[in-house]
N, C-alpha and C. Protein backbone atom coordinates (compact mmCIF):
# COMPACT_ATOMS: atom_id res chain seq x y z
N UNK A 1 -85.83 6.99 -51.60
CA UNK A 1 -84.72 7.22 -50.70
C UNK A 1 -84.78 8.62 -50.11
N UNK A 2 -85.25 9.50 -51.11
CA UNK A 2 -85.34 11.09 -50.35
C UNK A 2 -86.52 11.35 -49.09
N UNK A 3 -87.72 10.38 -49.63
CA UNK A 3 -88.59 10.62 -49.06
C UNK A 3 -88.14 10.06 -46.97
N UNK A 4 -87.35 8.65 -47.43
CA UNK A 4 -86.85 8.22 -46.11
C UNK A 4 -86.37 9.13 -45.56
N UNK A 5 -85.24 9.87 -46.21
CA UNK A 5 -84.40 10.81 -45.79
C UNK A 5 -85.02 12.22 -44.49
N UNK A 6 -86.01 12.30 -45.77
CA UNK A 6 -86.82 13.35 -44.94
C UNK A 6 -87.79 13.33 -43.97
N UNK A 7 -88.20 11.58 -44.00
CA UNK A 7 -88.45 11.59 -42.64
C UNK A 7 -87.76 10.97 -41.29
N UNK A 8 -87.16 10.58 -41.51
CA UNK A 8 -85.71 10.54 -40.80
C UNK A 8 -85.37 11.65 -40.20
N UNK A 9 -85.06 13.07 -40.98
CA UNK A 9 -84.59 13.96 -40.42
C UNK A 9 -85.72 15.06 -39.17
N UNK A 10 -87.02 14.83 -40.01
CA UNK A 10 -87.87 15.25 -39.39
C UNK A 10 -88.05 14.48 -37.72
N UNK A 11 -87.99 12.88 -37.79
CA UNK A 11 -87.93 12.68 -36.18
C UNK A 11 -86.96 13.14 -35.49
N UNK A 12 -85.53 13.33 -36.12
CA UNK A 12 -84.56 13.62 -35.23
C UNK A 12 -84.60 15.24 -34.85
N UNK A 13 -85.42 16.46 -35.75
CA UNK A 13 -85.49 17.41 -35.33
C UNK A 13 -86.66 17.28 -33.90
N UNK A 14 -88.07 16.07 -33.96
CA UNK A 14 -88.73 16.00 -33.32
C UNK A 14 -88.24 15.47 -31.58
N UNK A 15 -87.18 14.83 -31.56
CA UNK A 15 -86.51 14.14 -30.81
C UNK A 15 -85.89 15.30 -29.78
N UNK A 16 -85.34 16.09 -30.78
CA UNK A 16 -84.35 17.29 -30.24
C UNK A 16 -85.08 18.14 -29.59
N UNK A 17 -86.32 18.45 -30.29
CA UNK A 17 -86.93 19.65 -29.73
C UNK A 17 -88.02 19.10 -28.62
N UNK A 18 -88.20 17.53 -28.54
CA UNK A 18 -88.31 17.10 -27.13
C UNK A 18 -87.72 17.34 -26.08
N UNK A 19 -86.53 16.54 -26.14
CA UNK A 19 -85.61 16.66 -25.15
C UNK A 19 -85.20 18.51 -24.80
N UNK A 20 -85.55 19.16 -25.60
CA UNK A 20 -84.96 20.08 -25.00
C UNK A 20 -86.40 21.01 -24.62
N UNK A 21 -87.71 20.45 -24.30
CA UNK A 21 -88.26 20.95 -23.37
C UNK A 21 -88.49 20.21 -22.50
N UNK A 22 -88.18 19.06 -22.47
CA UNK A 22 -88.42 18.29 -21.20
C UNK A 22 -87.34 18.83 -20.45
N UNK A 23 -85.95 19.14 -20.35
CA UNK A 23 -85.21 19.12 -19.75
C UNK A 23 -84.82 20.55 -19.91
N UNK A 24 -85.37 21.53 -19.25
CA UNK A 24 -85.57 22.60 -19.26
C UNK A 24 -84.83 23.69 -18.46
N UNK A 25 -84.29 22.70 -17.19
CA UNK A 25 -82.76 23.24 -15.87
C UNK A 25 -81.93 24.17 -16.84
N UNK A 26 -81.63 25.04 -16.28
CA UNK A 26 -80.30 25.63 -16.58
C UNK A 26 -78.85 25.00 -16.14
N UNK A 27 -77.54 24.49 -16.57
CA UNK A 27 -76.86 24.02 -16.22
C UNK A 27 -75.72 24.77 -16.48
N UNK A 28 -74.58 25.15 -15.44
CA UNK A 28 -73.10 25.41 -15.91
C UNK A 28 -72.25 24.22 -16.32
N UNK A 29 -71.64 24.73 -17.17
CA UNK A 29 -70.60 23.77 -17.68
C UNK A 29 -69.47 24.42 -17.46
N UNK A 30 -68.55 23.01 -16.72
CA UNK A 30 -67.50 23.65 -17.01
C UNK A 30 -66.36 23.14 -17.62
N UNK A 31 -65.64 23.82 -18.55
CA UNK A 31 -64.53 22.72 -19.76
C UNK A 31 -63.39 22.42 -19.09
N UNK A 32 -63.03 22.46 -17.88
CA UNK A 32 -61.72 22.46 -17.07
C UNK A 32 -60.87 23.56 -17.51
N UNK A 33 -60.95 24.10 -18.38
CA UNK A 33 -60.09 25.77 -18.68
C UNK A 33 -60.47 26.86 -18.13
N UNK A 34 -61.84 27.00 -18.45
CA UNK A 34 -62.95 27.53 -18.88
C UNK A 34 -64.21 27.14 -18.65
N UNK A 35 -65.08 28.40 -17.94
CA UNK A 35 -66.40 28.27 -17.54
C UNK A 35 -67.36 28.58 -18.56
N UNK A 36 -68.14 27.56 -19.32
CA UNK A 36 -69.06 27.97 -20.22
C UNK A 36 -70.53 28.83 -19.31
N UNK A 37 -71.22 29.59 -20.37
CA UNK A 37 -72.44 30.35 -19.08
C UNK A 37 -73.56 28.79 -18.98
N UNK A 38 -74.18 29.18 -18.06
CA UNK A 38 -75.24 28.03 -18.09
C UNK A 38 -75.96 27.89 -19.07
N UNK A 39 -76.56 26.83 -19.48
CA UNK A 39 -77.49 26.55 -20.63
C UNK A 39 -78.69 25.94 -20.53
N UNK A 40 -79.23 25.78 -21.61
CA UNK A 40 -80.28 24.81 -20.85
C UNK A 40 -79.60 23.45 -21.46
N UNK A 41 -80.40 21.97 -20.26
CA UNK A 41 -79.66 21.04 -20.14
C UNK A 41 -79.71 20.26 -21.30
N UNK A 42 -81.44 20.30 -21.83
CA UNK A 42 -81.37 19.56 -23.19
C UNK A 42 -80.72 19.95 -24.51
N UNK A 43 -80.37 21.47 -24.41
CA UNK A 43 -79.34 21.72 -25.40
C UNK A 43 -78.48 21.15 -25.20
N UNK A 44 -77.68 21.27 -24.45
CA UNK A 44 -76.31 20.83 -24.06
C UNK A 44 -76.42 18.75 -24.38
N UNK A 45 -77.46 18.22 -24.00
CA UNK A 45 -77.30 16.96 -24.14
C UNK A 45 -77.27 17.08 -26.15
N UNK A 46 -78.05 17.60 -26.98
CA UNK A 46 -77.87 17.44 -27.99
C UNK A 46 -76.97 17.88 -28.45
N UNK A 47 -76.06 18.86 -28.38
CA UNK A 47 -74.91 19.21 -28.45
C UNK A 47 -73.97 18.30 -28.13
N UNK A 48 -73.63 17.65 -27.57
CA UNK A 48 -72.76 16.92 -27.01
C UNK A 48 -72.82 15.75 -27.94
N UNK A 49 -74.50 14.97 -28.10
CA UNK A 49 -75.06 14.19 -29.10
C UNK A 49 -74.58 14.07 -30.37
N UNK A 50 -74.85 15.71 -30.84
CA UNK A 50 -74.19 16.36 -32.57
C UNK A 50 -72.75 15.59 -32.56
N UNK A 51 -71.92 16.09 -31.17
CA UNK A 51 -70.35 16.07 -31.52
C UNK A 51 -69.94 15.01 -31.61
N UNK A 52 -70.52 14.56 -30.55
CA UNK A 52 -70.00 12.40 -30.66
C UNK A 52 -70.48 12.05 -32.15
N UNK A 53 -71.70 12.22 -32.41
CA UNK A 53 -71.68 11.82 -34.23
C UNK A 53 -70.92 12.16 -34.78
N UNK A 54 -70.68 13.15 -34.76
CA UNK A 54 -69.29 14.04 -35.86
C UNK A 54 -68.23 13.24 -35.51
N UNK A 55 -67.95 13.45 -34.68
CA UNK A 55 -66.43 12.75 -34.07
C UNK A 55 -66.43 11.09 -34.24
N UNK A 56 -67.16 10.35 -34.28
CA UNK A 56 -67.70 9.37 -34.32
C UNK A 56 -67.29 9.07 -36.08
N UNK A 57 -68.15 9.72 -36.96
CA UNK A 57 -68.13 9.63 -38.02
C UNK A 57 -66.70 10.12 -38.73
N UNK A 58 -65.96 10.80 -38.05
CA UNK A 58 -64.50 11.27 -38.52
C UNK A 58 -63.96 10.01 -38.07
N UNK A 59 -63.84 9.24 -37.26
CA UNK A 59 -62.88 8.17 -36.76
C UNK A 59 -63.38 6.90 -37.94
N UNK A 60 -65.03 6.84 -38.04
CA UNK A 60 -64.88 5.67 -39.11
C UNK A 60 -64.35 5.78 -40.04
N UNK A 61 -65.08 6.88 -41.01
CA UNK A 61 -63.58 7.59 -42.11
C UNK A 61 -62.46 7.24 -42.27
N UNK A 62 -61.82 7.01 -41.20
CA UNK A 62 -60.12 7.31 -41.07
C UNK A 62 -59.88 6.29 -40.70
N UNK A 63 -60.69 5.55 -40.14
CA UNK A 63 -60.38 4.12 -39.95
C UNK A 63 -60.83 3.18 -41.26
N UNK A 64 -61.59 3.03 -41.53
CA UNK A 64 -62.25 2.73 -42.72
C UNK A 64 -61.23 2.76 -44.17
N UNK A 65 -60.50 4.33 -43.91
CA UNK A 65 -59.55 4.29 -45.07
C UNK A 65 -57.98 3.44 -45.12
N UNK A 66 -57.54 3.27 -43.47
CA UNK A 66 -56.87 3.02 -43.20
C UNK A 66 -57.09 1.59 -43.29
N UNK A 67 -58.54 0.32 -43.23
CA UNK A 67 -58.32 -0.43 -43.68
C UNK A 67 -58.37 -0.93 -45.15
N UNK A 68 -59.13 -0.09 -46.05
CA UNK A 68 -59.19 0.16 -47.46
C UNK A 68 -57.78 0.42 -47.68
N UNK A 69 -56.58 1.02 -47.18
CA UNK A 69 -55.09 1.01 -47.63
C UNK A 69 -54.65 -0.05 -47.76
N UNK A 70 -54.83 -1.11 -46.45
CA UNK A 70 -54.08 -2.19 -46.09
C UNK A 70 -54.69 -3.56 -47.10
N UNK A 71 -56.07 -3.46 -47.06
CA UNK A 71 -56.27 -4.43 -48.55
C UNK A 71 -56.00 -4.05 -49.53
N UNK A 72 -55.92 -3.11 -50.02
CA UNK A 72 -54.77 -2.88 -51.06
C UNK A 72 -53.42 -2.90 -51.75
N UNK A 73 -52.73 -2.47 -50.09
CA UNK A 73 -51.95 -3.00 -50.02
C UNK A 73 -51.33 -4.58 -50.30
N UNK A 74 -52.30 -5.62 -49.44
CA UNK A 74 -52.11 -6.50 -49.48
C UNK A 74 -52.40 -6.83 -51.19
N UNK A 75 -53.47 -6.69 -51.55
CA UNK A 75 -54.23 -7.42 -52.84
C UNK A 75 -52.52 -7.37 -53.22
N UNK A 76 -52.08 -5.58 -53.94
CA UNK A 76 -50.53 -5.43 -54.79
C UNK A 76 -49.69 -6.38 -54.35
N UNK A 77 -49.92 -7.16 -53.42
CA UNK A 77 -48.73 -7.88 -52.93
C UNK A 77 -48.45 -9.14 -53.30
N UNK A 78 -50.14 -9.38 -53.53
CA UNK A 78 -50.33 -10.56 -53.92
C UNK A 78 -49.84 -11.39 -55.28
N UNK A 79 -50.55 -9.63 -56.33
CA UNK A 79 -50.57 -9.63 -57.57
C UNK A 79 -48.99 -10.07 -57.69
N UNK A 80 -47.92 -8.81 -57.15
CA UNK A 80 -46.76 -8.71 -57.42
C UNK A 80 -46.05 -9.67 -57.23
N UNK A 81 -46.16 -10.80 -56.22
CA UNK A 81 -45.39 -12.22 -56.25
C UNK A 81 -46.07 -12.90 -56.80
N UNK A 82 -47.25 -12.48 -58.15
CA UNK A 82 -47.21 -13.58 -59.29
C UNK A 82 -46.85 -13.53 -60.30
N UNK A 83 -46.81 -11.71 -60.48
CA UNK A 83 -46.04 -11.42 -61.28
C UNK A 83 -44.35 -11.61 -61.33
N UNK A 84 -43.39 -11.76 -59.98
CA UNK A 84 -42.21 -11.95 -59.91
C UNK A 84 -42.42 -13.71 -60.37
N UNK A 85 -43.56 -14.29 -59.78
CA UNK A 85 -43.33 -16.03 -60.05
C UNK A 85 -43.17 -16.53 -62.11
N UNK A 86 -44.14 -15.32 -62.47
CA UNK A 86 -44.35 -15.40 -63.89
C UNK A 86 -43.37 -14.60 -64.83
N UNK A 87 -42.43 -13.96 -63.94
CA UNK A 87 -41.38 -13.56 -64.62
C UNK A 87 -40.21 -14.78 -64.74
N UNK A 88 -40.15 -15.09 -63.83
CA UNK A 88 -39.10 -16.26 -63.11
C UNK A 88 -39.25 -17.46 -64.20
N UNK A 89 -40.60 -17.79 -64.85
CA UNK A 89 -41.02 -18.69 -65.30
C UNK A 89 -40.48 -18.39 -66.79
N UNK A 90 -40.92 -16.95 -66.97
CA UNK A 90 -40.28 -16.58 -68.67
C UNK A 90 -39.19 -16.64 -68.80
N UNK A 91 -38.41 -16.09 -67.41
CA UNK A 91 -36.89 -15.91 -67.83
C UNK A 91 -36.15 -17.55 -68.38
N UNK A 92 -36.70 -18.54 -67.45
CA UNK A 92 -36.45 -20.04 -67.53
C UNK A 92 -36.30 -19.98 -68.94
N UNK A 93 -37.50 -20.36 -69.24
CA UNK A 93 -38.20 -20.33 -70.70
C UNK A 93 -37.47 -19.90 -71.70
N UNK A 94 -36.73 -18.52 -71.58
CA UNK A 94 -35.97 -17.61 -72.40
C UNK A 94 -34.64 -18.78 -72.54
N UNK A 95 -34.34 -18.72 -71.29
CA UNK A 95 -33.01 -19.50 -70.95
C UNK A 95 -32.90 -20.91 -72.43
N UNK A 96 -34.20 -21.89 -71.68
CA UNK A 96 -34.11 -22.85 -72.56
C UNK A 96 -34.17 -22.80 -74.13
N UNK A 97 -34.96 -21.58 -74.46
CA UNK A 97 -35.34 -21.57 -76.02
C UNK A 97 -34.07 -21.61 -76.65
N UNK A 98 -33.13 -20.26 -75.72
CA UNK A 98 -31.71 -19.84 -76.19
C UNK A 98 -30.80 -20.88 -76.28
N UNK A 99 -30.68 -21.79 -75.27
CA UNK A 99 -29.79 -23.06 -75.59
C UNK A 99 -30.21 -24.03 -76.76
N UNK A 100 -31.27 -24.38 -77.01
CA UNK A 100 -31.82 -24.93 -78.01
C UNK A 100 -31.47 -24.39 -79.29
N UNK A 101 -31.71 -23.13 -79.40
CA UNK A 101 -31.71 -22.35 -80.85
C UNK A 101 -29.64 -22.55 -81.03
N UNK A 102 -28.81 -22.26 -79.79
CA UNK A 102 -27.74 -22.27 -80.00
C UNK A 102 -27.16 -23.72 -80.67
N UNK A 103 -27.47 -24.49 -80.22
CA UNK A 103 -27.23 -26.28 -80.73
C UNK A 103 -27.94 -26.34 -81.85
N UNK A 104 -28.72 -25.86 -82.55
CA UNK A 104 -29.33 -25.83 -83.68
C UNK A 104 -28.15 -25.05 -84.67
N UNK A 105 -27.49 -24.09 -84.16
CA UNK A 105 -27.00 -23.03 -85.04
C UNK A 105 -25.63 -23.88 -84.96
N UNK A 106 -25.12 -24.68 -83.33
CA UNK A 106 -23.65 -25.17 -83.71
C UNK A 106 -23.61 -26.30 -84.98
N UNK A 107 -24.68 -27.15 -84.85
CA UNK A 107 -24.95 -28.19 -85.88
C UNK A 107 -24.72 -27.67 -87.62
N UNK A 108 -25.50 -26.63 -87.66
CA UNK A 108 -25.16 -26.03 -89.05
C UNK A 108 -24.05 -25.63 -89.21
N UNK A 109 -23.26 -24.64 -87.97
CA UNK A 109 -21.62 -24.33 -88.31
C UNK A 109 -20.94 -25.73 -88.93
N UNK A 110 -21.47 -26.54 -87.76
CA UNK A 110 -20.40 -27.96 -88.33
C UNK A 110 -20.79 -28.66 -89.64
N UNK A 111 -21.91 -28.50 -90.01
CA UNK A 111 -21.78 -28.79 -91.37
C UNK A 111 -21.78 -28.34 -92.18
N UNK A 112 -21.47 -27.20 -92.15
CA UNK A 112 -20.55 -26.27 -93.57
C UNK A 112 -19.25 -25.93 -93.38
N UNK A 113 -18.90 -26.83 -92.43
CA UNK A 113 -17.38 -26.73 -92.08
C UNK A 113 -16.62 -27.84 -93.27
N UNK A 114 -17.11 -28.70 -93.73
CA UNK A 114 -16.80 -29.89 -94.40
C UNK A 114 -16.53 -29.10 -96.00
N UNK A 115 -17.15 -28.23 -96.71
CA UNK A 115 -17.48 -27.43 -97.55
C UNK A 115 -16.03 -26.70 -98.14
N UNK A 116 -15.75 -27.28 -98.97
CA UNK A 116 -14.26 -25.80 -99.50
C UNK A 116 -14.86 -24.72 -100.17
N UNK A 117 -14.42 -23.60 -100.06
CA UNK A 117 -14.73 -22.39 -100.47
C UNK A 117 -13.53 -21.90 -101.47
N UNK A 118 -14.16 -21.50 -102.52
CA UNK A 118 -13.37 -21.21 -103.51
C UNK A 118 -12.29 -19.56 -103.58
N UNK A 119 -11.59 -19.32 -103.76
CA UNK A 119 -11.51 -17.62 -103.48
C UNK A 119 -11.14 -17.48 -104.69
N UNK A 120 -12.24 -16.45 -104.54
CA UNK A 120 -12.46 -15.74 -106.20
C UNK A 120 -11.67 -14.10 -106.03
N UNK A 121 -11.02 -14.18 -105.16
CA UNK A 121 -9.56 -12.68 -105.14
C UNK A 121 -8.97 -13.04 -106.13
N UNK A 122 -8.69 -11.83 -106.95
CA UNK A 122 -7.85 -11.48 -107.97
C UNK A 122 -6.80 -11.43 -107.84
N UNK A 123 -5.25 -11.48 -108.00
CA UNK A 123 -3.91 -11.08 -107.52
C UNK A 123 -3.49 -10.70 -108.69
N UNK A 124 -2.70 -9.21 -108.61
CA UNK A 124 -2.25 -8.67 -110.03
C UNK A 124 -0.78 -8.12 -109.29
């Protein structure tokens, strides 16, 4: 991968330092504020080249993150209305166990209701 790297970088220095003797004119620029001095033209085309990459590469970034937010977003969203569906489901659940266990417990009240209890209080 380094070795690609480095030759990769080597054509694009070869590229640059083409173009900027082929195109050898002196050119003024001007920024609409401001008069830059003349240059030569193939600088100026690689320059311009550099910035659109840069600028280029800042917008994927930021776009890129901005859609990496939104699937994320979404995924949590997803998760979270299964988690509200699987809460919904326990609470049920809770509901029924509790009525059950309660009719279990009235059944026993009622049959130790039948039962006399002796009182073993002292009276003096």
């Amino acid at each position: 991968m380094r070795f690609v790297l480095i030759v990769l970088l080597f054509l694009i220095f070869g590229y640059s330092l083409g173009l900027v003797l082929v195109n050898g004119s002196e050119v003024a620029v001007n920024l609409l504020f401001t008069q830059a001095p003349a240059m030569n033209l193939g600088l100026l085309l690689i320059l311009c080249l550099f910035l659109g990459v840069v600028i280029g590469m800042l917008l994927a970034l930021l776009l890129f993150k901005v859609l990496q937010n939104k699937w994320e977003i979404g995924r949590l969203s997803k998760e979270n209305k299964r988690l509200q569906e699987e809460l919904a489901q326990s609470t049920i659940e809770i509901e029924r166990l509790s009525t059950v266990k309660t009719a279990d417990q009235t059944i026993y009240v009622d049959s130790q209701a039948g039962v006399d209890t002796v009182d073993t209080t002292v009276i003096r």
